[in-house]
C-alpha atoms as a PDB file:
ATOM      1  CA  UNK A   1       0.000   0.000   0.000  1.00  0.00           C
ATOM      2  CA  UNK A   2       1.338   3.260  -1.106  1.00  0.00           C
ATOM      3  CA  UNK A   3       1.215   5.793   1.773  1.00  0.00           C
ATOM      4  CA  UNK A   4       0.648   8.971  -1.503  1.00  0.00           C
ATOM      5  CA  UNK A   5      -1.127   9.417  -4.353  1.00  0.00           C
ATOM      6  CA  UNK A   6       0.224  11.670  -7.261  1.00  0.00           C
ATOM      7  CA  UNK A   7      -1.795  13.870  -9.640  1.00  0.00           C
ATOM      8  CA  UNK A   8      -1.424  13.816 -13.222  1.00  0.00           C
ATOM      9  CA  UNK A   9       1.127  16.564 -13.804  1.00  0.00           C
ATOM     10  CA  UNK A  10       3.455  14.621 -11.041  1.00  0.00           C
ATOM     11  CA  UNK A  11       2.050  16.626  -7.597  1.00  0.00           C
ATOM     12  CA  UNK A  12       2.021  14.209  -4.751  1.00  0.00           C
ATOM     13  CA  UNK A  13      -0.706  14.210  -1.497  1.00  0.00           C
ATOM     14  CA  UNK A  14      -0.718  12.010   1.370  1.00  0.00           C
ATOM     15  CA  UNK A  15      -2.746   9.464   0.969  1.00  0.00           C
ATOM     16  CA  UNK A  16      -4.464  10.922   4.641  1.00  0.00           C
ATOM     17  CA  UNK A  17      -6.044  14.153   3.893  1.00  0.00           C
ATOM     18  CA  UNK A  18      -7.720  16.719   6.347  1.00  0.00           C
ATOM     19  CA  UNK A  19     -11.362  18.237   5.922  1.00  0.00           C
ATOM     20  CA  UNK A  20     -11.859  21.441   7.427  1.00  0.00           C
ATOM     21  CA  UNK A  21     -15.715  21.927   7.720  1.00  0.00           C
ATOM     22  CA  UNK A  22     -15.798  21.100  11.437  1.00  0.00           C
ATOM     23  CA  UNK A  23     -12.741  23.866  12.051  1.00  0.00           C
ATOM     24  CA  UNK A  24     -15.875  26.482  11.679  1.00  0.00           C
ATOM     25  CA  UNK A  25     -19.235  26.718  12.998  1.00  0.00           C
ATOM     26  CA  UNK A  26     -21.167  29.109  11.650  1.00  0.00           C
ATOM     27  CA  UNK A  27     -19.182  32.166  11.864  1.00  0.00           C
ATOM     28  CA  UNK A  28     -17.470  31.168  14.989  1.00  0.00           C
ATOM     29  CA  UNK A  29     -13.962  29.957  14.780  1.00  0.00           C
ATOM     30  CA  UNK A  30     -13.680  26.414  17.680  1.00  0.00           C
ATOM     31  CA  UNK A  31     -10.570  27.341  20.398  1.00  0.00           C
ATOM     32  CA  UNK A  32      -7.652  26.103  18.811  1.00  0.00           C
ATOM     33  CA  UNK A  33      -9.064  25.647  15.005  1.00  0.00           C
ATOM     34  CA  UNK A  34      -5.703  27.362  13.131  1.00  0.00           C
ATOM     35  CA  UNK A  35      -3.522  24.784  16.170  1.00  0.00           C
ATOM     36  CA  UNK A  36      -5.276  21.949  14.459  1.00  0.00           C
ATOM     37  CA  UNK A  37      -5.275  22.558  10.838  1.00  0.00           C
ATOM     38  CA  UNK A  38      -1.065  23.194  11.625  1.00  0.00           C
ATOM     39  CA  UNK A  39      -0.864  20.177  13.271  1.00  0.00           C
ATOM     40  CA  UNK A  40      -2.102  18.391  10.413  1.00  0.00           C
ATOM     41  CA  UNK A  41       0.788  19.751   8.239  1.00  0.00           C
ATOM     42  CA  UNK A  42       3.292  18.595  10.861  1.00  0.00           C
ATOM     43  CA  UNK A  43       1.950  15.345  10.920  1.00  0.00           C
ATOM     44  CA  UNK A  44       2.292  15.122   7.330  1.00  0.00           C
ATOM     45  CA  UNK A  45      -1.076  15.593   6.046  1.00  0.00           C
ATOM     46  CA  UNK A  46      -0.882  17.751   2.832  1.00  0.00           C
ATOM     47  CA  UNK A  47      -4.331  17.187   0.961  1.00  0.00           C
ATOM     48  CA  UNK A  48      -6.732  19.806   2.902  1.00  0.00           C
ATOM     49  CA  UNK A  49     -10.337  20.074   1.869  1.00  0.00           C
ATOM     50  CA  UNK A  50     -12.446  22.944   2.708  1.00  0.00           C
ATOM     51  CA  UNK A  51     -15.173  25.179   0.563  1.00  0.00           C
ATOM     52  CA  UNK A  52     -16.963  28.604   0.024  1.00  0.00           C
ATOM     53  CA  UNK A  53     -20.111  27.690   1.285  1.00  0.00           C
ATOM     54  CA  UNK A  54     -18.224  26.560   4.743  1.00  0.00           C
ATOM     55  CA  UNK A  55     -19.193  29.165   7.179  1.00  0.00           C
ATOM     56  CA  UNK A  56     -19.504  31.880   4.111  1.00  0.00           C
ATOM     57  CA  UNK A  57     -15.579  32.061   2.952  1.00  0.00           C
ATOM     58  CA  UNK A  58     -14.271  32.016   7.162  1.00  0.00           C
ATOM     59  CA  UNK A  59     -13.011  28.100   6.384  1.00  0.00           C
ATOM     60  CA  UNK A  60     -11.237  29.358   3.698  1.00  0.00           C
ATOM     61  CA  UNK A  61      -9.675  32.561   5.501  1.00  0.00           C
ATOM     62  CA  UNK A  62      -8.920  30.005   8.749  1.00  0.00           C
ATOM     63  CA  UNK A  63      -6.621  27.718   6.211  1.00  0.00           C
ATOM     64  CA  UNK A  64      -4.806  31.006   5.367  1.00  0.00           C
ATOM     65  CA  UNK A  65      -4.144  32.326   8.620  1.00  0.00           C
ATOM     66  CA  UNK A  66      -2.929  28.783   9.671  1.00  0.00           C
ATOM     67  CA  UNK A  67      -1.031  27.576   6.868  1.00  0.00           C
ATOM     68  CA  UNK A  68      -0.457  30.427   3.964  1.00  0.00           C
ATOM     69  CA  UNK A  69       1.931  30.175   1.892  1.00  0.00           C
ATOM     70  CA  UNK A  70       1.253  26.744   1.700  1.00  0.00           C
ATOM     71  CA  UNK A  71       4.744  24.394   1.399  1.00  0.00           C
ATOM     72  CA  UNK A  72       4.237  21.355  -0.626  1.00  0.00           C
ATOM     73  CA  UNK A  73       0.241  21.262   0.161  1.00  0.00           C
ATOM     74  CA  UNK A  74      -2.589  21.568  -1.714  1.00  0.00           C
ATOM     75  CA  UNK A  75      -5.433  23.100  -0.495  1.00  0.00           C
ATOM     76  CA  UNK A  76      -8.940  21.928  -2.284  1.00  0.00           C
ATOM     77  CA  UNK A  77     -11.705  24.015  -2.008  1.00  0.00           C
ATOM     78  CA  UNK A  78     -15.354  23.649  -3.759  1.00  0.00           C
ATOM     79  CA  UNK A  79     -18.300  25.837  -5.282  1.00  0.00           C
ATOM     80  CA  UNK A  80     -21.462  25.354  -6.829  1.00  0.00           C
ATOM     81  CA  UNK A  81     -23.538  24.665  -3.288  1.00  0.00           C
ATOM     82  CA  UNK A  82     -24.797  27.749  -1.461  1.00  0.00           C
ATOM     83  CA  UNK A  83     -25.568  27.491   2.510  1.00  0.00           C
ATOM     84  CA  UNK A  84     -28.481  30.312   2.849  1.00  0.00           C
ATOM     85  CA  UNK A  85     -29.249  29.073   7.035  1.00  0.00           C
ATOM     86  CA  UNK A  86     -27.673  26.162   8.966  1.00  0.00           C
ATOM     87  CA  UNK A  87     -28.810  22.534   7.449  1.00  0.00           C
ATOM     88  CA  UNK A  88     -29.932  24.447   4.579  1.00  0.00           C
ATOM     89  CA  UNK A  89     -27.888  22.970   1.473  1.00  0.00           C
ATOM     90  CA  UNK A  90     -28.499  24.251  -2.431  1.00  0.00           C
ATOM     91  CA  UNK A  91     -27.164  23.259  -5.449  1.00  0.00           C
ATOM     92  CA  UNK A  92     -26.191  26.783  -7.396  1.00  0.00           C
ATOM     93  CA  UNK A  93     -24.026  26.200 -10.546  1.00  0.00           C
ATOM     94  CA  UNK A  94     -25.367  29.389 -12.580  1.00  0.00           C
ATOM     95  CA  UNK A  95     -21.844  29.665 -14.246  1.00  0.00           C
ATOM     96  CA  UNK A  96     -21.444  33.605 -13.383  1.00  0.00           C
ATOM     97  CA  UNK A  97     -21.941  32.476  -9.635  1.00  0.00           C
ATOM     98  CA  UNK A  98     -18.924  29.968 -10.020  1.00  0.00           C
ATOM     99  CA  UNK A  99     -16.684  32.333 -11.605  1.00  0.00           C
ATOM    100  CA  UNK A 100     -17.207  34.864  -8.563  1.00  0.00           C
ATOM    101  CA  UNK A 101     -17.100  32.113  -6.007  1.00  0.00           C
ATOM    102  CA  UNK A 102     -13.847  31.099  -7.401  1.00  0.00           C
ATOM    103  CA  UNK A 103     -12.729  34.741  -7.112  1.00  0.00           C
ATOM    104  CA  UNK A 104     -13.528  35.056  -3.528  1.00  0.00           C
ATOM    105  CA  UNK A 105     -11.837  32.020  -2.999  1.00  0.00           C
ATOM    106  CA  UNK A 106      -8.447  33.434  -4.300  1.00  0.00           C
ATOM    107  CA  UNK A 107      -8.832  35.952  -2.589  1.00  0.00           C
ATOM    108  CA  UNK A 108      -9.750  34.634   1.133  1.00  0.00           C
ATOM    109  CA  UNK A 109      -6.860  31.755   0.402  1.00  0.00           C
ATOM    110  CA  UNK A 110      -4.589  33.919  -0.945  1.00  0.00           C
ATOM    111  CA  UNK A 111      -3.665  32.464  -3.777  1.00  0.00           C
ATOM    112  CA  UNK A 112      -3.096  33.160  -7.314  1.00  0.00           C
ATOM    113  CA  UNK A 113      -4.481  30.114  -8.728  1.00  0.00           C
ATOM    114  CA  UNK A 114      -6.210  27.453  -7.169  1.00  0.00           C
ATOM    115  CA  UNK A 115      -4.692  23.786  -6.642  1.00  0.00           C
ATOM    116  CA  UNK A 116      -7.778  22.261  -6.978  1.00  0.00           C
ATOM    117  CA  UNK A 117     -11.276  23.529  -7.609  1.00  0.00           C
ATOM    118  CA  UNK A 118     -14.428  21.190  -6.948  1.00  0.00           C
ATOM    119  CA  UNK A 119     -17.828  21.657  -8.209  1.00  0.00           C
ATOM    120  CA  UNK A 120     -19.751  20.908  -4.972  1.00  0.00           C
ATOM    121  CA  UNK A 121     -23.036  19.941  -6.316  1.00  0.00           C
ATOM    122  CA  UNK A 122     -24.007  19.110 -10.102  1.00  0.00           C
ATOM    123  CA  UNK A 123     -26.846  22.161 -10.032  1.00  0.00           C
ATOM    124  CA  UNK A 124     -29.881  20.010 -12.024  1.00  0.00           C
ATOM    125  CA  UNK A 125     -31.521  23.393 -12.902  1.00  0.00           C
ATOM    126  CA  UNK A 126     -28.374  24.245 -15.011  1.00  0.00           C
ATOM    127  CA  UNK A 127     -26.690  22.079 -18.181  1.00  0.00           C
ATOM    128  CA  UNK A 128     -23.650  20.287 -17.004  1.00  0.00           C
ATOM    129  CA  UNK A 129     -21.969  21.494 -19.756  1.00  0.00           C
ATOM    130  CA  UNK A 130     -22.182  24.812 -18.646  1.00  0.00           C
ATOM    131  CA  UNK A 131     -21.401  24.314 -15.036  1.00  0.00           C
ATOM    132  CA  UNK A 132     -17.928  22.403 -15.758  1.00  0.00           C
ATOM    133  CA  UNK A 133     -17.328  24.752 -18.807  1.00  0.00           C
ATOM    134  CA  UNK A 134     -16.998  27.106 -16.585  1.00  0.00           C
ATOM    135  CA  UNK A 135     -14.739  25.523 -14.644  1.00  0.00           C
ATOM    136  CA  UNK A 136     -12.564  24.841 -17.592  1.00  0.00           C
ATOM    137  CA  UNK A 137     -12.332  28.698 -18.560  1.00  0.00           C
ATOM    138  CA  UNK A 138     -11.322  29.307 -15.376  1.00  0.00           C
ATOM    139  CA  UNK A 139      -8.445  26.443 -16.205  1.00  0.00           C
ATOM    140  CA  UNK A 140      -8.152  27.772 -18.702  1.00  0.00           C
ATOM    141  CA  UNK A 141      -7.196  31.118 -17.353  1.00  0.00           C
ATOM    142  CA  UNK A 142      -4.768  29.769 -15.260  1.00  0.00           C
ATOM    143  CA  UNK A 143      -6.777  30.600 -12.181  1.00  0.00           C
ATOM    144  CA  UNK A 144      -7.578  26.979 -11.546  1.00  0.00           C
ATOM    145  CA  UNK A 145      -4.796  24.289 -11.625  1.00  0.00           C
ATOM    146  CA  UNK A 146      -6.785  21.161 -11.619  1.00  0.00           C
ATOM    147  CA  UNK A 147     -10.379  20.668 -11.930  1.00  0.00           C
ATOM    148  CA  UNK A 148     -12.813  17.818  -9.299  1.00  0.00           C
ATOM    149  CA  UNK A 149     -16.327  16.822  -8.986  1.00  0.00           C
ATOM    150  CA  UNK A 150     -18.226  15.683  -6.215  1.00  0.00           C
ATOM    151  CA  UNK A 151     -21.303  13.761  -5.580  1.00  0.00           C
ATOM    152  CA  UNK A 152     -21.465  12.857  -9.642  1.00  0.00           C
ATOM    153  CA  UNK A 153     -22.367   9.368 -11.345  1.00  0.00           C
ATOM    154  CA  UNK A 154     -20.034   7.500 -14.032  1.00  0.00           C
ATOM    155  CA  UNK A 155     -22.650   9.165 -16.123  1.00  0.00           C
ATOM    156  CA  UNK A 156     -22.077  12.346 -15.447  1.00  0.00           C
ATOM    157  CA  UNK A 157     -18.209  12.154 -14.498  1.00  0.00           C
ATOM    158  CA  UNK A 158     -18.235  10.627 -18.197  1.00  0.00           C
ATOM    159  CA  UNK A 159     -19.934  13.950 -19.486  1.00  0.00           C
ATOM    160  CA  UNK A 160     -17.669  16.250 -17.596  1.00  0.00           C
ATOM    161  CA  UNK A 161     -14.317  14.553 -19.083  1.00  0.00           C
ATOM    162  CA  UNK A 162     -15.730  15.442 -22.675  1.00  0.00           C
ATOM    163  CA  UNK A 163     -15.341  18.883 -22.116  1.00  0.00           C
ATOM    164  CA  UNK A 164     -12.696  18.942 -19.418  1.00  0.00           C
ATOM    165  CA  UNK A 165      -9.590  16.455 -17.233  1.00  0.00           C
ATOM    166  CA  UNK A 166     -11.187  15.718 -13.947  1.00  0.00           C
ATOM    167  CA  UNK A 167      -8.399  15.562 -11.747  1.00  0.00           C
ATOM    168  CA  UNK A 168     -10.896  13.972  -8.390  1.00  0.00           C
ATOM    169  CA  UNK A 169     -14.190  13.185  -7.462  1.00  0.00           C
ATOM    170  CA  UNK A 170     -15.591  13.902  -4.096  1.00  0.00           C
ATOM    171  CA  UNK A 171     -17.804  11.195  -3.682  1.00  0.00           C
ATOM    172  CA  UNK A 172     -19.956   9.768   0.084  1.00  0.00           C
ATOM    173  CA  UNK A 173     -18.186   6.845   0.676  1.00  0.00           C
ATOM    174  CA  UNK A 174     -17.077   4.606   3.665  1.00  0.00           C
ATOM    175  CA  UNK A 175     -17.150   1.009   5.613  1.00  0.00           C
ATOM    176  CA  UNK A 176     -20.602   0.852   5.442  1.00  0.00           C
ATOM    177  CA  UNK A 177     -22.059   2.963   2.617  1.00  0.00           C
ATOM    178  CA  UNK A 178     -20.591   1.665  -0.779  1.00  0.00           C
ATOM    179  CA  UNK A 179     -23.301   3.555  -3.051  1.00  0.00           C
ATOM    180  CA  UNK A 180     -20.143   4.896  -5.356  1.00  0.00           C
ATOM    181  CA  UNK A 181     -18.940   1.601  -5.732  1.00  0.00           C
ATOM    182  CA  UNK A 182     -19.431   1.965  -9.611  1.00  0.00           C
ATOM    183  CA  UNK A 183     -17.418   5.589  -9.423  1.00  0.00           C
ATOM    184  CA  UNK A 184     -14.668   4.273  -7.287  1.00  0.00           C
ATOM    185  CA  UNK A 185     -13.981   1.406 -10.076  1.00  0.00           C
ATOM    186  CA  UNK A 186     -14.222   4.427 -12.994  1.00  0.00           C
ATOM    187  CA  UNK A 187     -11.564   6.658 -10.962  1.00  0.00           C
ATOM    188  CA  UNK A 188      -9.433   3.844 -10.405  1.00  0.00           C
ATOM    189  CA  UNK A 189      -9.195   2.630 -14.287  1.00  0.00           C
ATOM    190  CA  UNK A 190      -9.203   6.404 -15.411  1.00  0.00           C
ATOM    191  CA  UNK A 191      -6.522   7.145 -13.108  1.00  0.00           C
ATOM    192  CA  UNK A 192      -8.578   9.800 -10.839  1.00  0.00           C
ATOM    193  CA  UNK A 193      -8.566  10.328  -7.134  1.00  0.00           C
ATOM    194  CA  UNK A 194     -11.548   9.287  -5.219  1.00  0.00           C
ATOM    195  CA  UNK A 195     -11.932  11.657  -2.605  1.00  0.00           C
ATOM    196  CA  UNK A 196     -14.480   9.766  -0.076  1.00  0.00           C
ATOM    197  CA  UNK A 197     -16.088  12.411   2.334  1.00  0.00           C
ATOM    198  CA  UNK A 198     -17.430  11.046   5.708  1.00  0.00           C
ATOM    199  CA  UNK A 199     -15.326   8.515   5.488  1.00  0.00           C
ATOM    200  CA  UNK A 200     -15.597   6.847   9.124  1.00  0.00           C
ATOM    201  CA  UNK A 201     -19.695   7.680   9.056  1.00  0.00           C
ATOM    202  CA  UNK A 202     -19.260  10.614  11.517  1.00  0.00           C
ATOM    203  CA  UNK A 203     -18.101   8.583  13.822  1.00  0.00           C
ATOM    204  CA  UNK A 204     -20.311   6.211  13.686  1.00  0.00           C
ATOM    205  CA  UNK A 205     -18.060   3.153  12.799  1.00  0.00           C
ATOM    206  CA  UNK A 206     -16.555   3.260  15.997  1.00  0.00           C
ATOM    207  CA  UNK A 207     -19.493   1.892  17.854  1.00  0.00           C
ATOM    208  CA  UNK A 208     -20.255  -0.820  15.727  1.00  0.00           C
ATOM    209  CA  UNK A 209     -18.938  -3.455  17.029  1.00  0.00           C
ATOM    210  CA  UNK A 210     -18.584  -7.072  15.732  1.00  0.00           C
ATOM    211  CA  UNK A 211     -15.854  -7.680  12.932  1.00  0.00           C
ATOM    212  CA  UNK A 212     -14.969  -3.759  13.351  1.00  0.00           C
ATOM    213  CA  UNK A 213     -13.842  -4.012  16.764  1.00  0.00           C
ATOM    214  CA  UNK A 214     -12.601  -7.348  16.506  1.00  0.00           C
ATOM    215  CA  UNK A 215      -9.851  -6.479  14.278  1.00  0.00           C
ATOM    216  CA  UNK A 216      -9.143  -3.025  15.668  1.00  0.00           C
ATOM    217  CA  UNK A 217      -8.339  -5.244  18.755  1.00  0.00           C
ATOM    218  CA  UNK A 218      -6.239  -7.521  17.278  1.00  0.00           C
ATOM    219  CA  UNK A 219      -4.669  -4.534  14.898  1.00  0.00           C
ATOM    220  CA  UNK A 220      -3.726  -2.479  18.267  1.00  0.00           C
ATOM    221  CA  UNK A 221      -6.288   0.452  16.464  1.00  0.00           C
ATOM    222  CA  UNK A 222      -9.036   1.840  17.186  1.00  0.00           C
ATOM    223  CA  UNK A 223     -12.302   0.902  14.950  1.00  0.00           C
ATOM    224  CA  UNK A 224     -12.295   4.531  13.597  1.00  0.00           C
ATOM    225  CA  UNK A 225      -8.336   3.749  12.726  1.00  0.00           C
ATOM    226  CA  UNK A 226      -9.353   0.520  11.136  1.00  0.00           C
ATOM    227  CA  UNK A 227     -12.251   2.118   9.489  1.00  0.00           C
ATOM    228  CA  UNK A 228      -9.531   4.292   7.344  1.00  0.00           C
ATOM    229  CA  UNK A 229      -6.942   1.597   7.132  1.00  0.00           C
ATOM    230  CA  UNK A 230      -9.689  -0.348   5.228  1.00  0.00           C
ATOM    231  CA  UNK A 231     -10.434   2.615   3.180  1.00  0.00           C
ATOM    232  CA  UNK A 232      -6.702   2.981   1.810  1.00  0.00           C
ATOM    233  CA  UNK A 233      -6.608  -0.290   1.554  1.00  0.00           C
ATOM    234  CA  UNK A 234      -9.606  -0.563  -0.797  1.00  0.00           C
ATOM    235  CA  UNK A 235      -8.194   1.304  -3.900  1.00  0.00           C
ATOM    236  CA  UNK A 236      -4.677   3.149  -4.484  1.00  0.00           C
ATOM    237  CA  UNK A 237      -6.814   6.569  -6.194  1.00  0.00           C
ATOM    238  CA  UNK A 238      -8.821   6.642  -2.600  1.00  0.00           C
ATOM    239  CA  UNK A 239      -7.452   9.797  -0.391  1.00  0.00           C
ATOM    240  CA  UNK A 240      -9.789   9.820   3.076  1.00  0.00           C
ATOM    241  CA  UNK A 241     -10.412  13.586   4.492  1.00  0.00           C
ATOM    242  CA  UNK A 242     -11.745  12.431   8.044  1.00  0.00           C
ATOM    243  CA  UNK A 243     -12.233  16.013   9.771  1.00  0.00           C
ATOM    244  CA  UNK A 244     -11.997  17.116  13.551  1.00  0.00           C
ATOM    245  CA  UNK A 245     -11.570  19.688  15.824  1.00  0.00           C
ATOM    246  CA  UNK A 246      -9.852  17.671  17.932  1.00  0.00           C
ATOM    247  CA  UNK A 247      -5.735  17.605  17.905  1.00  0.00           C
ATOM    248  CA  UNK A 248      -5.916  13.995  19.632  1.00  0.00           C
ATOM    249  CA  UNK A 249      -8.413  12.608  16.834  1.00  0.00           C
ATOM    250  CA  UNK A 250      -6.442  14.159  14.334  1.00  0.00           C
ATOM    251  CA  UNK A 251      -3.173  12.407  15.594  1.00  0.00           C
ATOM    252  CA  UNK A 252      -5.718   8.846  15.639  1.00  0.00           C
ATOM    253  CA  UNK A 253      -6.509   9.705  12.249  1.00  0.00           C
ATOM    254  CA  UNK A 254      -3.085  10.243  10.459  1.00  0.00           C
ATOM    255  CA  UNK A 255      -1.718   7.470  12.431  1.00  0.00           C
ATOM    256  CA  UNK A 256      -3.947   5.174  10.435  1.00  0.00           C
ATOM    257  CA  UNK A 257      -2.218   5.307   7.561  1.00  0.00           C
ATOM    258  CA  UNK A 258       0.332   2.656   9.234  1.00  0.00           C
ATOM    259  CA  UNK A 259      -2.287   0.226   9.736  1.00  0.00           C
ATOM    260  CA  UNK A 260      -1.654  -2.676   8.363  1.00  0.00           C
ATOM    261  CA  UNK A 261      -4.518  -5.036   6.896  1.00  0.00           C
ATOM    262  CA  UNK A 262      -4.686  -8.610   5.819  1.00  0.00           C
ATOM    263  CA  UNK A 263      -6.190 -10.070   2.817  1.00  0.00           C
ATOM    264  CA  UNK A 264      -8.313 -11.878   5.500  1.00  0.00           C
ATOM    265  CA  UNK A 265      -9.053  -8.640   7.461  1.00  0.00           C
ATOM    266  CA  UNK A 266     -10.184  -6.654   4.092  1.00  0.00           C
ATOM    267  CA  UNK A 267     -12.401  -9.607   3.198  1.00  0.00           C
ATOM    268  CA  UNK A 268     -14.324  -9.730   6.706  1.00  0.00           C
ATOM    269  CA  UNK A 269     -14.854  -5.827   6.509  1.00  0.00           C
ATOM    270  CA  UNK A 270     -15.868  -5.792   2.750  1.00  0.00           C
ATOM    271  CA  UNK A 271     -19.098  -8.152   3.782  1.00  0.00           C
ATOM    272  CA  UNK A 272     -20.039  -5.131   6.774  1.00  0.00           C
ATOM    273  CA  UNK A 273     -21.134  -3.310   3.570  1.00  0.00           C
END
């Protein structure tokens, strides 16, 4: 098992990312959020995942104040899903509103072109097409570096490479929800990185008991540990972004990546699917 993954043009992550959404809550920054994210780059992590619609930009602006300029990490960030009140979640890929989110990223990261630009949400009220082209001009441009794609079908990942590379997709994915099984096998034979978000079911893994805590035992891990183990495991494209606000579940989460699996073990926690 390779412990990175690198990107077309030769860029290697850690195989262990970080997701930032829980460093925010709703315009309130959690004690110690900026201690956490640079913990994360000590500990090697250097895939970070965050997103406009996070806490209206302050994700973004928290990743700059911890980490700017950056050294040898990529920071992903997403548009194309507007937050308008807390649970409230809408698709918006109007390709004007793109184009300015992508601005306002830039600007709040501080960066002159984005390492890697997600479309949130395929927007069902707008053409594909036009959502990704707009991605691409932005490419393009050479405000965008690489371009990803989250929550999408083979379908539609299909449609988006006819018009531009897909560098990821962001896809719901973990131990026990395997609904992207399909997208998982496209990334892998199209060379793509399969960015699973919640990938230890917020949490919810570690209290399930059975085969999960049976090898986590025997493994010296804990079940959320093993829960990521099997994920990197499962494919070489797959690049896990557990999130916390937590410095001691952060250092349980990279440390995963060491974890190693048997045949025997992946087989048992294949059939918790």
């Amino acid at each position: 098992m390779t412990s990175t993954y690198s990107f077309e043009d030769g860029f290697s992550v850690h195989r262990v990312g970080f997701g930032a959404m829980r460093l925010t809550e709703w315009d309130h920054v959690n004690d110690g959020a900026k201690a956490v994210a640079r913990r994360a780059a000590e500990l090697g992590v250097t895939f970070f995942d965050t997103a406009d619609a996070y806490d209206l930009g302050l994700n973004e602006e928290l990743l700059a104040d911890a980490l700017h300029p950056y050294p040898g990490l990529l920071i992903a960030t997403k548009c194309g899903h507007a937050r308008p009140s807390r649970g409230e979640w809408v698709p918006l890929g109007r390709p004007e509103y793109l184009r300015q989110q992508a601005e306002l990223s830039l600007r709040r990261l501080r960066l002159d072109r984005l390492g890697l630009l997600q479309l949130h949400r395929v927007d069902p009220q707008v053409p594909l097409a036009d959502q990704v082209g707009a991605l691409a001009r932005l490419r393009d441009e050479g405000k965008v570096a690489r371009i990803g794609l989250s929550e999408v079908t083979v379908a539609q990942l299909t449609e988006a490479r006819a018009i531009a590379p897909i560098a990821s997709v962001q896809n719901r994915y973990n131990l026990t929800d395997r609904a992207s099984d399909d997208v998982l096998r496209y990334c892998e034979r199209e060379g793509i990185a399969f960015v699973p978000w919640l990938p230890i079911a917020g949490g919810g893994h570690t209290t399930a008991g059975g085969v999960l805590d049976k090898i986590a035992a025997d493994a010296g891990a804990t079940p959320a540990q093993v829960s990521l183990a099997w994920l990197l495991h499962r494919s070489p494209v797959m690049i896990p972004i557990p999130g916390t606000s937590s410095i001691a579940h952060l250092e349980e989460n990279c440390a995963a990546a060491d974890i190693t699996l048997s045949a025997a073990d992946c087989a048992e926690l294949d059939e918790l699917a």
